[in-house]
C-alpha atoms as a PDB file:
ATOM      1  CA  UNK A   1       6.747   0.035   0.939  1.00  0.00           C
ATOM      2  CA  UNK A   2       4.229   1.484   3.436  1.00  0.00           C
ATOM      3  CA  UNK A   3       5.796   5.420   2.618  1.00  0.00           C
ATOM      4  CA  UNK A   4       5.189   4.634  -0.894  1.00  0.00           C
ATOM      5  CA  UNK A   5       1.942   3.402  -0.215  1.00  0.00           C
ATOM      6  CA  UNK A   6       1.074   6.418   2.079  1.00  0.00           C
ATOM      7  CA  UNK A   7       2.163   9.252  -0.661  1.00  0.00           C
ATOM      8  CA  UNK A   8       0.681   7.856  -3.451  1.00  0.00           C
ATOM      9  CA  UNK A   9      -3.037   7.191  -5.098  1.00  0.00           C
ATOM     10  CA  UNK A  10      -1.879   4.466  -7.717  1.00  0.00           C
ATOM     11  CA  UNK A  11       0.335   1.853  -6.701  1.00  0.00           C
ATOM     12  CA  UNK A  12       1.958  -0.753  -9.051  1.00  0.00           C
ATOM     13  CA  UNK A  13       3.543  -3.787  -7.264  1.00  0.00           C
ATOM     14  CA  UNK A  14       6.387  -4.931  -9.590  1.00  0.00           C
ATOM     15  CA  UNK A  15       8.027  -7.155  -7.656  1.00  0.00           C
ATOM     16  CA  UNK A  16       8.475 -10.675  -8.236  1.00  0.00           C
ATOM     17  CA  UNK A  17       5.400 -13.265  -8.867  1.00  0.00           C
ATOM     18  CA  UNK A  18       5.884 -14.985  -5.989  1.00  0.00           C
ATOM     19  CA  UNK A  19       6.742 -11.439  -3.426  1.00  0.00           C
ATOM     20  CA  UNK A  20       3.466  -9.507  -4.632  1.00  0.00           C
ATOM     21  CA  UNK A  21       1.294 -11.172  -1.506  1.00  0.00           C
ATOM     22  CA  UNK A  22       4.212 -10.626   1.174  1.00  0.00           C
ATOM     23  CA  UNK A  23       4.150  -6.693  -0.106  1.00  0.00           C
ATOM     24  CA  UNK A  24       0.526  -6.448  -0.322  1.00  0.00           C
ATOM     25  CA  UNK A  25       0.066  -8.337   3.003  1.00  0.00           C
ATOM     26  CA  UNK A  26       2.377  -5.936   5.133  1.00  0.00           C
ATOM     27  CA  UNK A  27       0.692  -2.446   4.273  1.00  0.00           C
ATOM     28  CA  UNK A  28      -2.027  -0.247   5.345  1.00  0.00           C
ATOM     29  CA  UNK A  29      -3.868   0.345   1.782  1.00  0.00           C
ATOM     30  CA  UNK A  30      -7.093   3.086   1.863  1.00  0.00           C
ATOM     31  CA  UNK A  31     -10.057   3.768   0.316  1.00  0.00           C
ATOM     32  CA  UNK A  32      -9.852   5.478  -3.229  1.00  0.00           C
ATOM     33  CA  UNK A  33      -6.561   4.006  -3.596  1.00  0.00           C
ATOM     34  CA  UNK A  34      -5.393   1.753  -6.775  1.00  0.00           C
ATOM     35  CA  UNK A  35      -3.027  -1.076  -6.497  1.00  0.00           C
ATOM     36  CA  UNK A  36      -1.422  -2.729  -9.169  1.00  0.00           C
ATOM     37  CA  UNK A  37       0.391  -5.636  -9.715  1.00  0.00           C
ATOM     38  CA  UNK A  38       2.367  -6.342 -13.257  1.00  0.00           C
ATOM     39  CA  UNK A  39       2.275 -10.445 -12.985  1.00  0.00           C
ATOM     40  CA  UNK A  40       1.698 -11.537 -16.869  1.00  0.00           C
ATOM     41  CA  UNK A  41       1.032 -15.253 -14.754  1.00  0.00           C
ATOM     42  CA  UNK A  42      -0.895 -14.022 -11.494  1.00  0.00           C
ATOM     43  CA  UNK A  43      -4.459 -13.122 -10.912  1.00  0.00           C
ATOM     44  CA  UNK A  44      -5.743 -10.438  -9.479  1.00  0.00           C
ATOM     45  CA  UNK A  45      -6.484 -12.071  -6.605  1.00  0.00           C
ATOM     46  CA  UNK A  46      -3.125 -11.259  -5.151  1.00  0.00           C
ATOM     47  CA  UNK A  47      -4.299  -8.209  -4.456  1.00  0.00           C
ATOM     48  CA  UNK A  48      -7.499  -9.111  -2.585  1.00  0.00           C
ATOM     49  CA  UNK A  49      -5.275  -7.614   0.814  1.00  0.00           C
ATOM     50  CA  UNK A  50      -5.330  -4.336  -0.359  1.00  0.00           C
ATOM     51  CA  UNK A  51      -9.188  -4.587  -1.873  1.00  0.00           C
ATOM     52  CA  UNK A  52     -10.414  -5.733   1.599  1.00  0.00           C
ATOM     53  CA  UNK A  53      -8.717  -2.874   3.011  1.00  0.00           C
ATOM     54  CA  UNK A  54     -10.864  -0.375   0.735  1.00  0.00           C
ATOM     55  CA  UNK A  55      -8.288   0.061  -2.317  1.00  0.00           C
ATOM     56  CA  UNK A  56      -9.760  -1.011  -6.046  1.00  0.00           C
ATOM     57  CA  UNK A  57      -7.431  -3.584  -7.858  1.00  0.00           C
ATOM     58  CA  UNK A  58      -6.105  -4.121 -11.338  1.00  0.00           C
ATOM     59  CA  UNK A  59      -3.437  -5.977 -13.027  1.00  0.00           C
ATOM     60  CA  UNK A  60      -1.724  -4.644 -15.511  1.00  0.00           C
ATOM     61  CA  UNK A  61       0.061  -6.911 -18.097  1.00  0.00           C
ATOM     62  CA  UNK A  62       2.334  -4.826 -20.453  1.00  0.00           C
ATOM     63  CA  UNK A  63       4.379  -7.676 -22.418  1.00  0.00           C
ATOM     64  CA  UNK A  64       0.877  -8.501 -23.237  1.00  0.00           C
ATOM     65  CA  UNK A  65      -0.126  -6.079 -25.224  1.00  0.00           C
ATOM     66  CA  UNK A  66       3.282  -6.716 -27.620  1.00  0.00           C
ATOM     67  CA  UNK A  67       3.165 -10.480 -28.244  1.00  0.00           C
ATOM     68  CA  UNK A  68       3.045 -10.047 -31.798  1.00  0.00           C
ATOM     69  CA  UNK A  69       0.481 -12.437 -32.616  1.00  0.00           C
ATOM     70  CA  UNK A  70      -2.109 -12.660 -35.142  1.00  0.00           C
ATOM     71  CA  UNK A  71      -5.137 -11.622 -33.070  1.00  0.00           C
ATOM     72  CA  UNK A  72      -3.576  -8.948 -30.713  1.00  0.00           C
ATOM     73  CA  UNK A  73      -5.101  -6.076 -32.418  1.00  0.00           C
ATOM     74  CA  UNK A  74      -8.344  -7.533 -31.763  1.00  0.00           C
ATOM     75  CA  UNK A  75      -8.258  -8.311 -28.485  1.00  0.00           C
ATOM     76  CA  UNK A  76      -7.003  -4.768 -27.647  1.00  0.00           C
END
């Protein structure tokens, strides 16, 4: 994880739920750097490791976006 980490500007942490604060815990994150996690049930909070260490934060839930329910298109 930390070479990844060190070769790349965006980051997304797709492991499981439960793993994404052991992986963000155990790496040097920098300044200018985005991390990423894909959890449809976690916050981004997860990532506050990698935000106190200088990196912004997102989450990013895909499945989301393709529920197929009624208000979807509005909420995009």
């Amino acid at each position: 994880p930390q070479g990844v980490a060190d070769a790349a500007d965006w980051v997304f942490v797709t492991v499981p739920d439960d793993a994404i604060p052991g992986v963000v815990n155990n790496v040097r994150w920098r300044p200018g750097q985005l991390v990423l996690h894909c959890s449809g049930a976690g916050e981004r909070d997860l990532l506050d490791a990698a935000r106190q260490a200088g990196a912004d934060t997102a989450s990013f839930h895909p499945l989301f976006l393709f529920a197929g329910l009624p208000d979807d298109a509005e909420r995009l």
